[in-house]
N, C-alpha and C. Protein backbone atom coordinates (compact mmCIF):
# COMPACT_ATOMS: atom_id res chain seq x y z
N UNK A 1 227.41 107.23 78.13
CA UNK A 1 227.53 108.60 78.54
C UNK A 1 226.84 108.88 79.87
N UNK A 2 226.07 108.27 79.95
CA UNK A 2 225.63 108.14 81.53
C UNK A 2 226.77 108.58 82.98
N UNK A 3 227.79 108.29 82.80
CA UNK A 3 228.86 109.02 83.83
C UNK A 3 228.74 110.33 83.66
N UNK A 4 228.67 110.66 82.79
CA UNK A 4 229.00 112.36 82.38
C UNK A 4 227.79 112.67 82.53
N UNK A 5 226.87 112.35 82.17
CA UNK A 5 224.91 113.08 82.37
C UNK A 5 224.61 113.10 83.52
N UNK A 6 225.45 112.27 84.79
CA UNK A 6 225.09 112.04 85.84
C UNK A 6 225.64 113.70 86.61
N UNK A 7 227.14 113.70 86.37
CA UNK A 7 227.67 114.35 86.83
C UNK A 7 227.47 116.04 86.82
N UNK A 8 226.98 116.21 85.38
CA UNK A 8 226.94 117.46 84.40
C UNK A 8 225.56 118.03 85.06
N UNK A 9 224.76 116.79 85.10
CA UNK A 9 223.17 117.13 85.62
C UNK A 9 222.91 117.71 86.97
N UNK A 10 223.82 117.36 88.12
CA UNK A 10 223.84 117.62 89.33
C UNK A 10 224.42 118.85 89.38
N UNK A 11 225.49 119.11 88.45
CA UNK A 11 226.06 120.59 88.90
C UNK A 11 224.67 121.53 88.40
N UNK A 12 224.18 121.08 86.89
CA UNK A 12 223.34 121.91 86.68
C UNK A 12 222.05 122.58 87.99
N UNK A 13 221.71 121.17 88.23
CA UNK A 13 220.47 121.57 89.05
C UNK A 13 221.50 122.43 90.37
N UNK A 14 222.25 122.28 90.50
CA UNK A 14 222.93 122.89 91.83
C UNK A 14 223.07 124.65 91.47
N UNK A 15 223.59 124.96 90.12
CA UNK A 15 223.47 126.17 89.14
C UNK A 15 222.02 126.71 89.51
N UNK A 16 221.06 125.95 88.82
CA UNK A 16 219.79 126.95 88.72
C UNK A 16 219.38 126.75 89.96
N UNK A 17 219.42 126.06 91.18
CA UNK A 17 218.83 126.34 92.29
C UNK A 17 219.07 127.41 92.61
N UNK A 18 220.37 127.94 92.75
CA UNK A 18 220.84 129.02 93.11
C UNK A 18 220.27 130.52 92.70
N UNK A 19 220.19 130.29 91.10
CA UNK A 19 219.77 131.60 90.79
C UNK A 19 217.83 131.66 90.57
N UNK A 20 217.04 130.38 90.82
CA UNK A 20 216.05 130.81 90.46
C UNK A 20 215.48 130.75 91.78
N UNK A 21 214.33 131.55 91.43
CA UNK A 21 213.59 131.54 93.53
C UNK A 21 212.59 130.74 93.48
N UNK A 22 212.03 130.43 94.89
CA UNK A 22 211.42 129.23 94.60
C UNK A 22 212.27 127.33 94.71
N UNK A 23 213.14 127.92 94.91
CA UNK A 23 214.47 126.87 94.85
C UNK A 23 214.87 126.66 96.32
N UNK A 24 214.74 125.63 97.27
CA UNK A 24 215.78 125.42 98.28
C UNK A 24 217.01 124.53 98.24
N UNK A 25 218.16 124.67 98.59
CA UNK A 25 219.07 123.71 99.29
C UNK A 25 219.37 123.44 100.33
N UNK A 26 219.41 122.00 100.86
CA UNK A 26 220.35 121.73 102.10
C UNK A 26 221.55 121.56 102.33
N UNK A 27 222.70 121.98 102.34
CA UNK A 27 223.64 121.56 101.83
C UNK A 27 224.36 121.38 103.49
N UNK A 28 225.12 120.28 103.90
CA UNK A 28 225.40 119.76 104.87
C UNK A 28 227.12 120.19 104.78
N UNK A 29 227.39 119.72 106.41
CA UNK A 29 228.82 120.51 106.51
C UNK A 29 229.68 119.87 105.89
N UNK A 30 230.27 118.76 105.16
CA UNK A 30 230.85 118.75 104.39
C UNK A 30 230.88 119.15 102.90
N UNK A 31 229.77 119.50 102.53
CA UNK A 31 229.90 120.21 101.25
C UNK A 31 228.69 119.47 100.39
N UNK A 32 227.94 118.36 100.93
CA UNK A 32 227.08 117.61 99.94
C UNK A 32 225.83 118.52 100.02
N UNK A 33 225.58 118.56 98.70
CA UNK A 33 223.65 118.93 98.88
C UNK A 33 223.25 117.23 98.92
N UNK A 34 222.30 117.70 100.01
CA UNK A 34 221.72 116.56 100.37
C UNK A 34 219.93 116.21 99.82
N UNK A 35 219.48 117.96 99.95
CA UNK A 35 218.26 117.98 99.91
C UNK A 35 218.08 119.32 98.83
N UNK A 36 217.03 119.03 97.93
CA UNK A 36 216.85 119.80 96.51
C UNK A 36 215.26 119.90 96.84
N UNK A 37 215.16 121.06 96.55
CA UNK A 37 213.06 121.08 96.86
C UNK A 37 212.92 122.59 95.78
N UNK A 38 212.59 122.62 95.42
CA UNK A 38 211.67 123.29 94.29
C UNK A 38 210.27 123.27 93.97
N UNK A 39 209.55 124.58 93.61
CA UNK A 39 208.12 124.50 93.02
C UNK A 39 208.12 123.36 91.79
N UNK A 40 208.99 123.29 90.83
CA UNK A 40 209.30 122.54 89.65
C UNK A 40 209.39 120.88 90.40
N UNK A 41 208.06 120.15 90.53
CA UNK A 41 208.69 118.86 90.50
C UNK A 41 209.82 118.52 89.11
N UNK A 42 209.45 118.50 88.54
CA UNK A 42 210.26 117.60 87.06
C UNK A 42 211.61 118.42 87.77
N UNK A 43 212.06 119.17 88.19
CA UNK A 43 213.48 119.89 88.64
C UNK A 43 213.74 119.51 89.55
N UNK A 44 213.26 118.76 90.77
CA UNK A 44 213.02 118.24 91.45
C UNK A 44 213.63 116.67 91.90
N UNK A 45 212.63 116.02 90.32
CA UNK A 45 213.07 114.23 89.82
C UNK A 45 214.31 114.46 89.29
N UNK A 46 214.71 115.63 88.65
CA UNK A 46 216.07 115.76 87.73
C UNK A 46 217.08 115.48 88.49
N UNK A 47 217.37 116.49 89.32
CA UNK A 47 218.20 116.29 90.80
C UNK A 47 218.25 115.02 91.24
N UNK A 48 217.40 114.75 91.80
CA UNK A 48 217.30 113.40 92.63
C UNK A 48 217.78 112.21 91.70
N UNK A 49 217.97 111.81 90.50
CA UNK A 49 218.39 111.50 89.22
C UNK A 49 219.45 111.63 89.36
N UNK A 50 219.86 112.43 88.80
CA UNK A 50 221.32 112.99 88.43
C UNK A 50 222.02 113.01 90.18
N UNK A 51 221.67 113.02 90.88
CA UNK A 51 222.10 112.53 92.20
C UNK A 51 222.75 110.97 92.26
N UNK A 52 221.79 110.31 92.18
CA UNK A 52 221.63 108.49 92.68
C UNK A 52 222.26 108.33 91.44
N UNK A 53 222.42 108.82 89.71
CA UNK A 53 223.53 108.48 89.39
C UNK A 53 224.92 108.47 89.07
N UNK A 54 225.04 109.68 89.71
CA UNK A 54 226.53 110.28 89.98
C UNK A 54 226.69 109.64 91.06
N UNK A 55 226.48 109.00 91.98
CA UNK A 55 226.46 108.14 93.18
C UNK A 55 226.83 106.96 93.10
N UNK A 56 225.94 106.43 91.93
CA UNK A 56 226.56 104.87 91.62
C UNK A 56 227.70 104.74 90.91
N UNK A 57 228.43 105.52 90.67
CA UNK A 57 230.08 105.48 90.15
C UNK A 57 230.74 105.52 91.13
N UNK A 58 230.52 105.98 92.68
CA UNK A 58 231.72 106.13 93.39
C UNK A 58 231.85 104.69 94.17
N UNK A 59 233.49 104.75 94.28
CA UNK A 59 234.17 103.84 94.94
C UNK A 59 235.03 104.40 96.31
N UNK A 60 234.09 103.89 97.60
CA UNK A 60 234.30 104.39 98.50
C UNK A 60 235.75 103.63 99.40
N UNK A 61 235.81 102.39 99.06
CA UNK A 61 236.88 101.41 99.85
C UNK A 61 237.11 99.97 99.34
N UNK A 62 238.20 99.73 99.68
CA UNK A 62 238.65 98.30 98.84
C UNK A 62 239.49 98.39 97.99
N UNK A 63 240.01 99.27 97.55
CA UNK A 63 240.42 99.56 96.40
C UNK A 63 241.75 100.28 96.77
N UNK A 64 242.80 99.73 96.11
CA UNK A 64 244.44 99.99 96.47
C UNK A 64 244.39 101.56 96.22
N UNK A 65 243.39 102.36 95.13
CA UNK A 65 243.60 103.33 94.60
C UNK A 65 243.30 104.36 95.87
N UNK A 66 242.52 103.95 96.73
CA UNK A 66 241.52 104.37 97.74
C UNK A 66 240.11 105.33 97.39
N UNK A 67 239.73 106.25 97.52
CA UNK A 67 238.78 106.48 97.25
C UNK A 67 238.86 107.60 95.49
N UNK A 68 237.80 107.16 94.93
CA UNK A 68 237.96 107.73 93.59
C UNK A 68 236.54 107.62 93.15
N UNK A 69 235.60 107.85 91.79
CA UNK A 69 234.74 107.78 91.36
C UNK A 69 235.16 107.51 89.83
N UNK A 70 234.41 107.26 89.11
CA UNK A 70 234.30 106.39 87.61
C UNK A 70 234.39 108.15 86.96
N UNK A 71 235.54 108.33 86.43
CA UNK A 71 235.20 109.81 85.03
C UNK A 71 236.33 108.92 83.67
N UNK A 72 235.46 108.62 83.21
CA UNK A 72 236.47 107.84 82.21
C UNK A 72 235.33 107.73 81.06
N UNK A 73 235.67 107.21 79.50
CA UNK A 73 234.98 106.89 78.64
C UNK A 73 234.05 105.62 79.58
N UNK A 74 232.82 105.45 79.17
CA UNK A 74 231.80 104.26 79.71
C UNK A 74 232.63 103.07 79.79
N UNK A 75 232.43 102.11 81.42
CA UNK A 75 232.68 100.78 81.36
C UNK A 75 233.96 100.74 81.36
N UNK A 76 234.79 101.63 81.73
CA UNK A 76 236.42 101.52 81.41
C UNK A 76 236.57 101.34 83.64
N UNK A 77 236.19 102.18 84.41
CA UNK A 77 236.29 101.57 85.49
C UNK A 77 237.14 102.45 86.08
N UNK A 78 237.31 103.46 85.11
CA UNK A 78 238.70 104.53 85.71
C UNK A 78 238.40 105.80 86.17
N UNK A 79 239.73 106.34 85.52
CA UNK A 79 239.44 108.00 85.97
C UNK A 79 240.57 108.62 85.33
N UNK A 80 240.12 109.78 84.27
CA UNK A 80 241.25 110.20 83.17
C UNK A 80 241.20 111.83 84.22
N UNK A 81 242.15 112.26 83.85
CA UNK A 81 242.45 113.47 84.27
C UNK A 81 241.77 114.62 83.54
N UNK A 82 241.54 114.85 82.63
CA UNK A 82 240.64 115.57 81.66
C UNK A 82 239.25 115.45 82.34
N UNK A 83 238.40 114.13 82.21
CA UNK A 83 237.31 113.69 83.20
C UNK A 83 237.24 114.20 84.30
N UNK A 84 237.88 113.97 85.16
CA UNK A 84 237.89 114.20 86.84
C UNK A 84 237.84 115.59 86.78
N UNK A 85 238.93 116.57 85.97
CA UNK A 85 238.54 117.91 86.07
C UNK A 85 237.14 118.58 85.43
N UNK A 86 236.59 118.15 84.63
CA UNK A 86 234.80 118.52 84.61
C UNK A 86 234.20 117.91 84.87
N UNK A 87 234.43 116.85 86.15
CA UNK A 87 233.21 116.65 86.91
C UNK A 87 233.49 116.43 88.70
N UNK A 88 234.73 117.83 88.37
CA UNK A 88 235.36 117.10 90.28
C UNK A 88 234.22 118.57 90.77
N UNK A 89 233.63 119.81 89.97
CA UNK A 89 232.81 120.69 90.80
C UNK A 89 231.18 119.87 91.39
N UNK A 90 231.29 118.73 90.33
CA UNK A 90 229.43 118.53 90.93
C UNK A 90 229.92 117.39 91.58
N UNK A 91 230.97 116.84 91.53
CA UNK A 91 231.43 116.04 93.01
C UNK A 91 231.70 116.36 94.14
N UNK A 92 232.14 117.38 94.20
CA UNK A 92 232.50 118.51 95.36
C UNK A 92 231.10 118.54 95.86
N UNK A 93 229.54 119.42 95.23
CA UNK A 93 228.73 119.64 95.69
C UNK A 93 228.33 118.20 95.89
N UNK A 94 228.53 117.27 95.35
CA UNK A 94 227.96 115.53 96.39
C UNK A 94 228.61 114.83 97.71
N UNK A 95 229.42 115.99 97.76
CA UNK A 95 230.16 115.54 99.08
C UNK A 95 231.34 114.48 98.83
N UNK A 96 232.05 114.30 97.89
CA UNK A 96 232.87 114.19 97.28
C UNK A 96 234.53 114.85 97.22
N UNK A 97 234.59 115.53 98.00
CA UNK A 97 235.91 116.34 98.19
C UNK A 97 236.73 115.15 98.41
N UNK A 98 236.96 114.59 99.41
CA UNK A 98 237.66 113.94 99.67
C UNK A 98 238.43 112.65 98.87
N UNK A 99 237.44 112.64 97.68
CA UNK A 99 237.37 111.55 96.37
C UNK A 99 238.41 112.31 95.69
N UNK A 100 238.14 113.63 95.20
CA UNK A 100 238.82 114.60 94.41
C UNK A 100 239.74 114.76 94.64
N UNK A 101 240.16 114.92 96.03
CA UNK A 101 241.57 115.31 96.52
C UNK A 101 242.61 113.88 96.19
N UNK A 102 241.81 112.63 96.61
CA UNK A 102 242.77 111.30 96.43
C UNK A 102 243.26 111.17 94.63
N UNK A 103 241.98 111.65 93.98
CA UNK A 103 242.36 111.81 92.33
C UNK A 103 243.13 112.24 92.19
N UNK A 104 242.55 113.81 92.31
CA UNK A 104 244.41 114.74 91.69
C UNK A 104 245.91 114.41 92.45
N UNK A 105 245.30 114.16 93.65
CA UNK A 105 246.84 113.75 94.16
C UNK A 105 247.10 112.43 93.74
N UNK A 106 247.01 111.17 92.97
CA UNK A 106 247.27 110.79 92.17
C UNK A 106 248.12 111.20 90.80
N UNK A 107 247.12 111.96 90.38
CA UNK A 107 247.66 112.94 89.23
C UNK A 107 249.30 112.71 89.69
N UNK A 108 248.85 114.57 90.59
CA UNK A 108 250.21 115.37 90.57
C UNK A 108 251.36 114.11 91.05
N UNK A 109 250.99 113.15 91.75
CA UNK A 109 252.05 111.73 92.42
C UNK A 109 252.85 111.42 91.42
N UNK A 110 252.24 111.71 89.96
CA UNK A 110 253.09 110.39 88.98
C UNK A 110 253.26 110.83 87.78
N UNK A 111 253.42 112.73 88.01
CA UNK A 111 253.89 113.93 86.75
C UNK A 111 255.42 113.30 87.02
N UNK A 112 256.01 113.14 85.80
CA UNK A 112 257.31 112.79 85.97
C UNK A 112 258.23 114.42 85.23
């Protein structure tokens, strides 16, 4: 479950940054938060966590599929459509758009 805790965790901390004060983001021009700073260390390590492992699923090049990230049951290597849609918002905030867009257009490529 680690794909999904990774993913779920980053939107969260991206959620309460927002609404609690005391909270900064950096969020860079493509759309990634880059930088998470809070009074709350432990909110802090969470982020940075749930960052580096929503990170180690993506597949940036090499790959016929072209760019995509791991949303699939564990160890499967894929990406289900159900998946990708609850976790393409805290990919988006990782700078990830461009992953998302190659997914669904996949998808919609091969609705018969």
């Amino acid at each position: 479950m680690k794909r999904y805790l990774g993913f779920a965790a980053a939107v969260s901390c991206a959620v309460v940054c927002t609404a609690c004060g005391g909270n900064t983001v950096e969020v860079l021009p493509r759309g990634e938060v880059s930088v998470f700073t809070s009074s709350d260390a432990g909110l802090e390590r969470a982020y940075s966590w749930a960052r580096e492992m929503a990170l180690s699923y993506v597949h940036d090049g090499g790959d016929p599929v072209g760019l995509w990230y791991e949303a699939a049951l564990p160890q499967r290597e894929a990406f289900c459509m159900r998946d990708v849609s609850h976790q393409s918002v805290g990919a988006h905030i990782l700078g990830l758009a461009a992953h998302n867009k190659n997914m669904f257009g996949r998808f919609v490529s091969n609705i018969s």
